[in-house]
N, C-alpha and C. Protein backbone atom coordinates (compact mmCIF):
# COMPACT_ATOMS: atom_id res chain seq x y z
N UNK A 1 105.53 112.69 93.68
CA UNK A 1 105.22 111.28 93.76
C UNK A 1 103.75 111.11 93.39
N UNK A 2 103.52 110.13 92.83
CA UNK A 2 102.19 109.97 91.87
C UNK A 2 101.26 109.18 92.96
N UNK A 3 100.20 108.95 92.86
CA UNK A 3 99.30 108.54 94.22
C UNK A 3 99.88 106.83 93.86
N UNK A 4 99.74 106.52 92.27
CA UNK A 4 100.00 105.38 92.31
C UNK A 4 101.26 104.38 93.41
N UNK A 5 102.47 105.38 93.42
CA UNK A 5 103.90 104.70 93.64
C UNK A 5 103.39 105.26 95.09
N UNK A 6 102.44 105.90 95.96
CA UNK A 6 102.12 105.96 97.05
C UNK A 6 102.04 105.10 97.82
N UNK A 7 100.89 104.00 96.95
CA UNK A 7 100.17 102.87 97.16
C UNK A 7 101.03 101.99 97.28
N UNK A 8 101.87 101.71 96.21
CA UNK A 8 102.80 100.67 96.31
C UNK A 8 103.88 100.90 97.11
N UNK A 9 104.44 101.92 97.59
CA UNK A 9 105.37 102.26 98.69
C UNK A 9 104.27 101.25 100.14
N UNK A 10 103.32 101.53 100.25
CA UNK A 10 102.86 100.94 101.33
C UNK A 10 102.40 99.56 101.45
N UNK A 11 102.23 99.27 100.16
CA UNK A 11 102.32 97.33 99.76
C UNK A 11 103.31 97.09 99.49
N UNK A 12 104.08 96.75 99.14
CA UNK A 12 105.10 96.73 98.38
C UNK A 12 106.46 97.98 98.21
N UNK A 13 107.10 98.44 99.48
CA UNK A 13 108.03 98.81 99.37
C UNK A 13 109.53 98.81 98.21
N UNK A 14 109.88 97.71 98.30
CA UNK A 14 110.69 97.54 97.17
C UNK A 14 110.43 97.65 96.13
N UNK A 15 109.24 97.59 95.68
CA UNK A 15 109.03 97.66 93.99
C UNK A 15 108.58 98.92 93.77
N UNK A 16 108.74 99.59 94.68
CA UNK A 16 108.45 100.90 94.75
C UNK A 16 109.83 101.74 94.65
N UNK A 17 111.21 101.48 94.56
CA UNK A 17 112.28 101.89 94.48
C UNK A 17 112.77 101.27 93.68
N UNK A 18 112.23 100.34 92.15
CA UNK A 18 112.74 100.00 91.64
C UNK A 18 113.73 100.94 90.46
N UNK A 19 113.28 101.88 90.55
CA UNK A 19 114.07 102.47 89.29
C UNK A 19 115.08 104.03 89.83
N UNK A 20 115.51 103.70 91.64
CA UNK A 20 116.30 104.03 92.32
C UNK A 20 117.31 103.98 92.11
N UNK A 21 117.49 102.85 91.94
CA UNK A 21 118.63 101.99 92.02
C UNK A 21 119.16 100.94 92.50
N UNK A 22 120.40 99.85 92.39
CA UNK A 22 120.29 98.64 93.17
C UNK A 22 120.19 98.62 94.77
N UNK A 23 121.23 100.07 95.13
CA UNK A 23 121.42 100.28 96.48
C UNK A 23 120.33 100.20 97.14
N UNK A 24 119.49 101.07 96.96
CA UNK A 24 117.91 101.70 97.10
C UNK A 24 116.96 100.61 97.52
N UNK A 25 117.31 99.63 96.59
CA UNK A 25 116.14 98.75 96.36
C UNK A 25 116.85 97.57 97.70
N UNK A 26 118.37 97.53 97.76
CA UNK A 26 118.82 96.89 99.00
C UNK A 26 118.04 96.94 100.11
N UNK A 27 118.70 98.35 100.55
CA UNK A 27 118.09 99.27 101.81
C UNK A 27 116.45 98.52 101.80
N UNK A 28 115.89 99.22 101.17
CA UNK A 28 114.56 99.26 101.26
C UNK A 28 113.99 97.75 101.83
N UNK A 29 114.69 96.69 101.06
CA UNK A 29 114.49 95.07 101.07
C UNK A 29 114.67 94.58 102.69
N UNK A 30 115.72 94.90 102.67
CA UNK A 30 116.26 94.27 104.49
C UNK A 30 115.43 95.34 105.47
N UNK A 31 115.34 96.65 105.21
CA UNK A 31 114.59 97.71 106.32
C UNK A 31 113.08 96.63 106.41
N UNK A 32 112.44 96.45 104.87
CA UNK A 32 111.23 95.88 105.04
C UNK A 32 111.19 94.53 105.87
N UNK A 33 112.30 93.66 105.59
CA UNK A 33 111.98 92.10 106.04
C UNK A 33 112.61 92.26 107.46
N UNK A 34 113.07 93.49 107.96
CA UNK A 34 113.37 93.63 109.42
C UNK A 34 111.60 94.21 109.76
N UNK A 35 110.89 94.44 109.21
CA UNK A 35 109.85 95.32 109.63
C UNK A 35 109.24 96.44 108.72
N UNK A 36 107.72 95.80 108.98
CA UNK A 36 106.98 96.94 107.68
C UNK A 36 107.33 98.56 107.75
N UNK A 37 106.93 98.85 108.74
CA UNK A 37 107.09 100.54 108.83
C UNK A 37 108.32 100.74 108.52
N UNK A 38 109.80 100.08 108.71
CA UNK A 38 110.48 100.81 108.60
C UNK A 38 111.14 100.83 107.08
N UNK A 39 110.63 99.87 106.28
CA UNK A 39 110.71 99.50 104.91
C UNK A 39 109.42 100.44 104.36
N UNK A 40 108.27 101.04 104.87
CA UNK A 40 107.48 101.86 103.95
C UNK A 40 108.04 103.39 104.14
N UNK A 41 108.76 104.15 105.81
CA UNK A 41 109.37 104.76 105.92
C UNK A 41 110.49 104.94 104.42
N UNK A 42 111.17 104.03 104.48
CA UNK A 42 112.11 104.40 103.63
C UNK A 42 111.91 104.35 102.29
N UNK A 43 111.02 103.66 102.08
CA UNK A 43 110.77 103.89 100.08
C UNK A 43 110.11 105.36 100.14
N UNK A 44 109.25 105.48 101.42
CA UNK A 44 108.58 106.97 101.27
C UNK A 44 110.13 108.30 100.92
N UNK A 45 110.35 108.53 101.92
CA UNK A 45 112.10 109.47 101.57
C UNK A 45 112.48 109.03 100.45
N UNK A 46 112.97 108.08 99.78
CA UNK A 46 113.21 107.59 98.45
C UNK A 46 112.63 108.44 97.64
N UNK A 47 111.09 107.99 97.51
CA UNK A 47 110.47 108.09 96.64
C UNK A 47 110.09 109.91 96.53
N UNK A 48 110.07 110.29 97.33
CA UNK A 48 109.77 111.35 97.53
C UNK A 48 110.81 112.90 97.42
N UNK A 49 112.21 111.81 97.26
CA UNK A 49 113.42 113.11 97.45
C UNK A 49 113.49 113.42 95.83
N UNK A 50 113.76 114.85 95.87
CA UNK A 50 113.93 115.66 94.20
C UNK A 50 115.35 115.47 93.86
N UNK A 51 115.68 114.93 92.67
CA UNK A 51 117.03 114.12 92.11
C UNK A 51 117.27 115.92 91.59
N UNK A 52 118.72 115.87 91.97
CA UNK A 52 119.35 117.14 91.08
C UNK A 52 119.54 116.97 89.79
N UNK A 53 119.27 118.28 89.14
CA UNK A 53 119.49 118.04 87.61
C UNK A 53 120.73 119.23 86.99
């Protein structure tokens, strides 16, 4: 994870899982507008898990 999408995981959660996917970017949306931490929590794991190749 790049320092940039760091930053924006912690402003801006959702736009930080934009290229997740729609699900992703769900989750992330309602976790955030229920509550910051638990919407920066989750773009962080997002953002941070290694996609199999």
């Amino acid at each position: 994870m790049s320092l940039l999408r760091g930053i924006v995981c912690l402003l801006l959660p959702p736009a930080a899982v934009y290229d997740k996917g729609c699900g992703s970017i769900l989750l992330v949306t309602v976790l955030w507008l229920l509550g910051w931490v638990p919407g920066v929590i989750a773009a962080m794991i997002i953002c941070t898990r290694v996609e199999p190749t």
